[in-house]
N, C-alpha and C. Protein backbone atom coordinates (compact mmCIF):
# COMPACT_ATOMS: atom_id res chain seq x y z
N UNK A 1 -49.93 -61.20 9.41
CA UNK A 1 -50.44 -59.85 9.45
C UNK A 1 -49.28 -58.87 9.26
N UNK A 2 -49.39 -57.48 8.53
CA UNK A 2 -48.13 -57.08 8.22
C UNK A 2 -48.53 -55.32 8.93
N UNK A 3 -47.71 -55.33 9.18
CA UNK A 3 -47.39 -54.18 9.99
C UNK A 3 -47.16 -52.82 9.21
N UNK A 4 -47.97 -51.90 9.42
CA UNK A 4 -48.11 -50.68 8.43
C UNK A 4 -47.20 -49.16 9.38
N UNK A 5 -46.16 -49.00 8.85
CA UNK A 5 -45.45 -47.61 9.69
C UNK A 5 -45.81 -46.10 8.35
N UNK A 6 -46.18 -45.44 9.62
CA UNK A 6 -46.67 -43.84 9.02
C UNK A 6 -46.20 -43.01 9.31
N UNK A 7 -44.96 -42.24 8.25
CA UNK A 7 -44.23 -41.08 8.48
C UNK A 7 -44.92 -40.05 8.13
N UNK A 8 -44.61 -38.62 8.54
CA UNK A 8 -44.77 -37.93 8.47
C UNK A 8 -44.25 -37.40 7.29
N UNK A 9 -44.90 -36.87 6.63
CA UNK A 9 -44.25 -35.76 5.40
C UNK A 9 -44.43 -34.12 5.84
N UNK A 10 -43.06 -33.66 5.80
CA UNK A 10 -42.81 -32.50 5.93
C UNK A 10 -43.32 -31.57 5.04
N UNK A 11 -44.05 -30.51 5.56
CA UNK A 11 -44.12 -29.16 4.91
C UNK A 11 -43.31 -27.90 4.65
N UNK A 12 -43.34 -27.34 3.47
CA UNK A 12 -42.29 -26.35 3.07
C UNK A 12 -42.95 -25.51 2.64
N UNK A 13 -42.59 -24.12 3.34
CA UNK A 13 -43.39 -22.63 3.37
C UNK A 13 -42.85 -21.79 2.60
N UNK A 14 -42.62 -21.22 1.32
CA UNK A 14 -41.92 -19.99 1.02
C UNK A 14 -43.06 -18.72 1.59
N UNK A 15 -42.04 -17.77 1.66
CA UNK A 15 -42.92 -16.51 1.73
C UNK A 15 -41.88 -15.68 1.19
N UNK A 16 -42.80 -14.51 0.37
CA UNK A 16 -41.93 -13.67 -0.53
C UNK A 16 -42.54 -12.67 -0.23
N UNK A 17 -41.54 -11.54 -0.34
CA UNK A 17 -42.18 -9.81 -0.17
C UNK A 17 -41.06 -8.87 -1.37
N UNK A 18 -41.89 -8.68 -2.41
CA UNK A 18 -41.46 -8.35 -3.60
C UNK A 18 -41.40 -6.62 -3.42
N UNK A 19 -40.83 -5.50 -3.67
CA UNK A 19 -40.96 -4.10 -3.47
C UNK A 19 -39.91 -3.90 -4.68
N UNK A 20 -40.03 -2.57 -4.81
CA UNK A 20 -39.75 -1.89 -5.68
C UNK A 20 -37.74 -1.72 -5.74
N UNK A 21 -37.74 -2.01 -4.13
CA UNK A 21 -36.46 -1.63 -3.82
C UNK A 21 -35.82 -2.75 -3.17
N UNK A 22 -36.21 -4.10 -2.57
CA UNK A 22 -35.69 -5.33 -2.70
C UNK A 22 -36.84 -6.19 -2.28
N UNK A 23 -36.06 -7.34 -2.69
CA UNK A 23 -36.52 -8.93 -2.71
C UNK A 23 -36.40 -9.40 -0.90
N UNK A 24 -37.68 -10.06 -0.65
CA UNK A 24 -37.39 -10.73 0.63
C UNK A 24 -37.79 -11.63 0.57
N UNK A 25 -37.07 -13.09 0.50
CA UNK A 25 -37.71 -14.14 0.54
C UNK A 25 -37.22 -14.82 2.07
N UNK A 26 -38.11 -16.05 2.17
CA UNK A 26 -37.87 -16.57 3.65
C UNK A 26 -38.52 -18.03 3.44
N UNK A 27 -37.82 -19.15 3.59
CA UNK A 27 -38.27 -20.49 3.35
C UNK A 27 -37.86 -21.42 4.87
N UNK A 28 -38.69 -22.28 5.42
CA UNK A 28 -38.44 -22.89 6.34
C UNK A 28 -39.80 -23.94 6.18
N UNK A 29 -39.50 -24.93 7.32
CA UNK A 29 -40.44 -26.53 7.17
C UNK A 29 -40.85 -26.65 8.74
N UNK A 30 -41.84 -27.14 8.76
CA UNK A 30 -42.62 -26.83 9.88
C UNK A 30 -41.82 -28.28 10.98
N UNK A 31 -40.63 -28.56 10.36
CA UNK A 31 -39.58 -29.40 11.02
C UNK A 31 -38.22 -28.27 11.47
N UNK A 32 -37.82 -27.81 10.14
CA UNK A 32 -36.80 -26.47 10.64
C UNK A 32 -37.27 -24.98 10.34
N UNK A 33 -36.19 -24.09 11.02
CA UNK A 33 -36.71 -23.09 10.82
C UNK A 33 -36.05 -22.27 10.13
N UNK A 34 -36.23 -21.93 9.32
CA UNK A 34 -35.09 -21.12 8.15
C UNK A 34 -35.02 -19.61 8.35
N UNK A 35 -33.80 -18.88 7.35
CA UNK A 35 -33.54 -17.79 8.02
C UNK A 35 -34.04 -17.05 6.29
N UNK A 36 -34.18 -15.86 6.62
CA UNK A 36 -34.42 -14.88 5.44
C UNK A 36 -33.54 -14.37 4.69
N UNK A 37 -33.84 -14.19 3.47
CA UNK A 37 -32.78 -13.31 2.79
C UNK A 37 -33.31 -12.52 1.60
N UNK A 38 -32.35 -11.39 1.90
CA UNK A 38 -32.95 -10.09 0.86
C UNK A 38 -31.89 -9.98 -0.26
N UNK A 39 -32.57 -9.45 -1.13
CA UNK A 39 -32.16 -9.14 -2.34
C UNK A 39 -32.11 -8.00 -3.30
N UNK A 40 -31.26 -7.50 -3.96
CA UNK A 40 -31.60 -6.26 -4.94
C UNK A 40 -32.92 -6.71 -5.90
N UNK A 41 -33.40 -5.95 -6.30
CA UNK A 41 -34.12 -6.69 -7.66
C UNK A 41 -33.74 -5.99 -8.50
């Protein structure tokens, strides 16, 4: 009989906030937690 192991697969979130006057993006995994960062556009 063979023995079946079940990992987990991680999820990965972007979130973006687009404006006229900068870029905010922010990515993290429901394992870590990530930090944000802005941008000129």
């Amino acid at each position: 009989m063979s023995k079946q192991v079940t990992t987990a697969t991680p999820k990965l979130f972007i979130g973006m906030d687009i404006h006229k006057k900068s870029w905010k993006f922010h990515i993290t995994t429901d394992i870590v937690i990530g930090t944000g960062h802005s941008f000129p556009p």
